[in-house]
C-alpha atoms as a PDB file:
ATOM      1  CA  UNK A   1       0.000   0.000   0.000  1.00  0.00           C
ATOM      2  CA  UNK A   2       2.590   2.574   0.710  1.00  0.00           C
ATOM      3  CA  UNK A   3       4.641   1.715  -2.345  1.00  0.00           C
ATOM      4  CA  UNK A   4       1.614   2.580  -4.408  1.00  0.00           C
ATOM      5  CA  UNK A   5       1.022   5.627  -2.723  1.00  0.00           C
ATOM      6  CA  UNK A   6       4.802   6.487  -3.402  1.00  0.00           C
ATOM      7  CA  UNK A   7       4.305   5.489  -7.121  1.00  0.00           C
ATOM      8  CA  UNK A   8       1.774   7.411  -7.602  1.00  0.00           C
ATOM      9  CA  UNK A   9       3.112  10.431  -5.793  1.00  0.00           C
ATOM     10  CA  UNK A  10       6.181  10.148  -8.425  1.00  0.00           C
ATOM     11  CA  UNK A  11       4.150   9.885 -11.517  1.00  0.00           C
ATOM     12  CA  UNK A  12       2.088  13.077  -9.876  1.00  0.00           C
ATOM     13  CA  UNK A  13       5.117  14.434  -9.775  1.00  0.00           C
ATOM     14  CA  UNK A  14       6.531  13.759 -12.761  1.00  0.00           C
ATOM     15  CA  UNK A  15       3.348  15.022 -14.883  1.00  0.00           C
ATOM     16  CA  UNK A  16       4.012  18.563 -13.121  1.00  0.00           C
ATOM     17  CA  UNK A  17       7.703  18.959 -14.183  1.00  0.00           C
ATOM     18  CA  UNK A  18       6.313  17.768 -17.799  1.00  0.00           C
ATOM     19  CA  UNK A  19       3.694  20.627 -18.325  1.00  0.00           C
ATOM     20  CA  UNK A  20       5.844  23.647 -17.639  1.00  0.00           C
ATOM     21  CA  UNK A  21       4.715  27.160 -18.501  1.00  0.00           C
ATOM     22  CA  UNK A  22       6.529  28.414 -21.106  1.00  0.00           C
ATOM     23  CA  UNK A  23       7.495  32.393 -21.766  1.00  0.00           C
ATOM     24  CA  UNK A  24       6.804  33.688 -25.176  1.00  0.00           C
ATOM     25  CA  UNK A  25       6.748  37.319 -26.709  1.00  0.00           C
ATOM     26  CA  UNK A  26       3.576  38.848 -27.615  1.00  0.00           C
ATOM     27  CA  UNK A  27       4.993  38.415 -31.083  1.00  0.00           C
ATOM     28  CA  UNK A  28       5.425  35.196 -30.841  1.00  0.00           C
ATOM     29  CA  UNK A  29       2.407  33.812 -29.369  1.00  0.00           C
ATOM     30  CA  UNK A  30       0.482  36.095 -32.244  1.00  0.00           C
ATOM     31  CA  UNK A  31       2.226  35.563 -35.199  1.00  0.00           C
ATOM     32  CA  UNK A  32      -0.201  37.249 -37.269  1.00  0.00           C
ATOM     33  CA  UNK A  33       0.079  41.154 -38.264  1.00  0.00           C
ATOM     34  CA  UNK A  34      -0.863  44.039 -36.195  1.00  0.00           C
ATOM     35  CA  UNK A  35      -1.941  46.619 -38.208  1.00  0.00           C
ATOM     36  CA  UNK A  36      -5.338  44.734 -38.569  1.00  0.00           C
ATOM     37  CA  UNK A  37      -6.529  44.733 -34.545  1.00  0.00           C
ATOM     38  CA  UNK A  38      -9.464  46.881 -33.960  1.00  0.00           C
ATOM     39  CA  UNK A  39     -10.262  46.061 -30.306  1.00  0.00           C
ATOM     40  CA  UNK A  40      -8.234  45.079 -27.300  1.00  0.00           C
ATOM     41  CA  UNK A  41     -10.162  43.492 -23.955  1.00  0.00           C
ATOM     42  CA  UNK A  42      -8.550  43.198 -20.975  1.00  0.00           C
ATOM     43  CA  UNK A  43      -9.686  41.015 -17.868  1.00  0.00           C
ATOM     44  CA  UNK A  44      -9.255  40.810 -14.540  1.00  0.00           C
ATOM     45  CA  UNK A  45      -9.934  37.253 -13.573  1.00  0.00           C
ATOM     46  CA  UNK A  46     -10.236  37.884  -9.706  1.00  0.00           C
ATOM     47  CA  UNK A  47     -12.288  40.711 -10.206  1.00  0.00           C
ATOM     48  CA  UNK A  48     -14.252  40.389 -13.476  1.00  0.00           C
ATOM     49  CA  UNK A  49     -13.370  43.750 -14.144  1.00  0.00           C
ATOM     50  CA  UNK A  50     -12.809  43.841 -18.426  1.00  0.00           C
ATOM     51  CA  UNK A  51     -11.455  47.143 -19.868  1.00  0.00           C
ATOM     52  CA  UNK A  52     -11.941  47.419 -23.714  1.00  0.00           C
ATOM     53  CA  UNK A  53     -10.183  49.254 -25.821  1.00  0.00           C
ATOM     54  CA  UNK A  54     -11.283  50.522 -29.270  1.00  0.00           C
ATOM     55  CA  UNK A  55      -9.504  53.808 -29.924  1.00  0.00           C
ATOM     56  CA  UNK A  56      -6.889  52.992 -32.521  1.00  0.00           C
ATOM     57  CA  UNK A  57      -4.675  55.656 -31.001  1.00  0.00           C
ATOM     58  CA  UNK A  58      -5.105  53.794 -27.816  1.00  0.00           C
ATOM     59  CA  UNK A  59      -4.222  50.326 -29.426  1.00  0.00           C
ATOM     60  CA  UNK A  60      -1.136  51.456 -31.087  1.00  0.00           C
ATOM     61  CA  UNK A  61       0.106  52.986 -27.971  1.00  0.00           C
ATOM     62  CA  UNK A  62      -0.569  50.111 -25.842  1.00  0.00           C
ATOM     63  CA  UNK A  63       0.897  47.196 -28.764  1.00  0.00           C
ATOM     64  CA  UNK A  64       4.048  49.116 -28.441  1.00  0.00           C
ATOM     65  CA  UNK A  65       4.639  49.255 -24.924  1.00  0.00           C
ATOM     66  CA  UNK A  66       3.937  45.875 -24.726  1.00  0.00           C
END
């Protein structure tokens, strides 16, 4: 019984270290072009609070800070 609980404790284990989180660019998780968004949304997923942005001006400004 414990050797099963220690087996399955490593294979728990093991499936973590398998699905890491991986860091990617904005660029590179979008590959598409830019020039063609229209509307960002933002949202807060401990509040619900969404902030949308549709002011190309606004868009621009915020795709290149980020």
């Amino acid at each position: 019984m414990k050797t099963q609980k220690v087996v399955a404790l490593l294979l728990f284990i093991s499936l973590l270290t398998g699905c890491s989180l991986e860091t990617k660019t904005l660029q590179e998780f979008y590959e598409k072009d830019f020039d063609h968004v229209n509307k960002i949304v933002i949202f807060d997923g401990n509040t619900g609070y969404k902030k949308t942005i549709t002011d190309n001006k606004n868009i621009e400004d915020f795709l290149s800070e980020i």
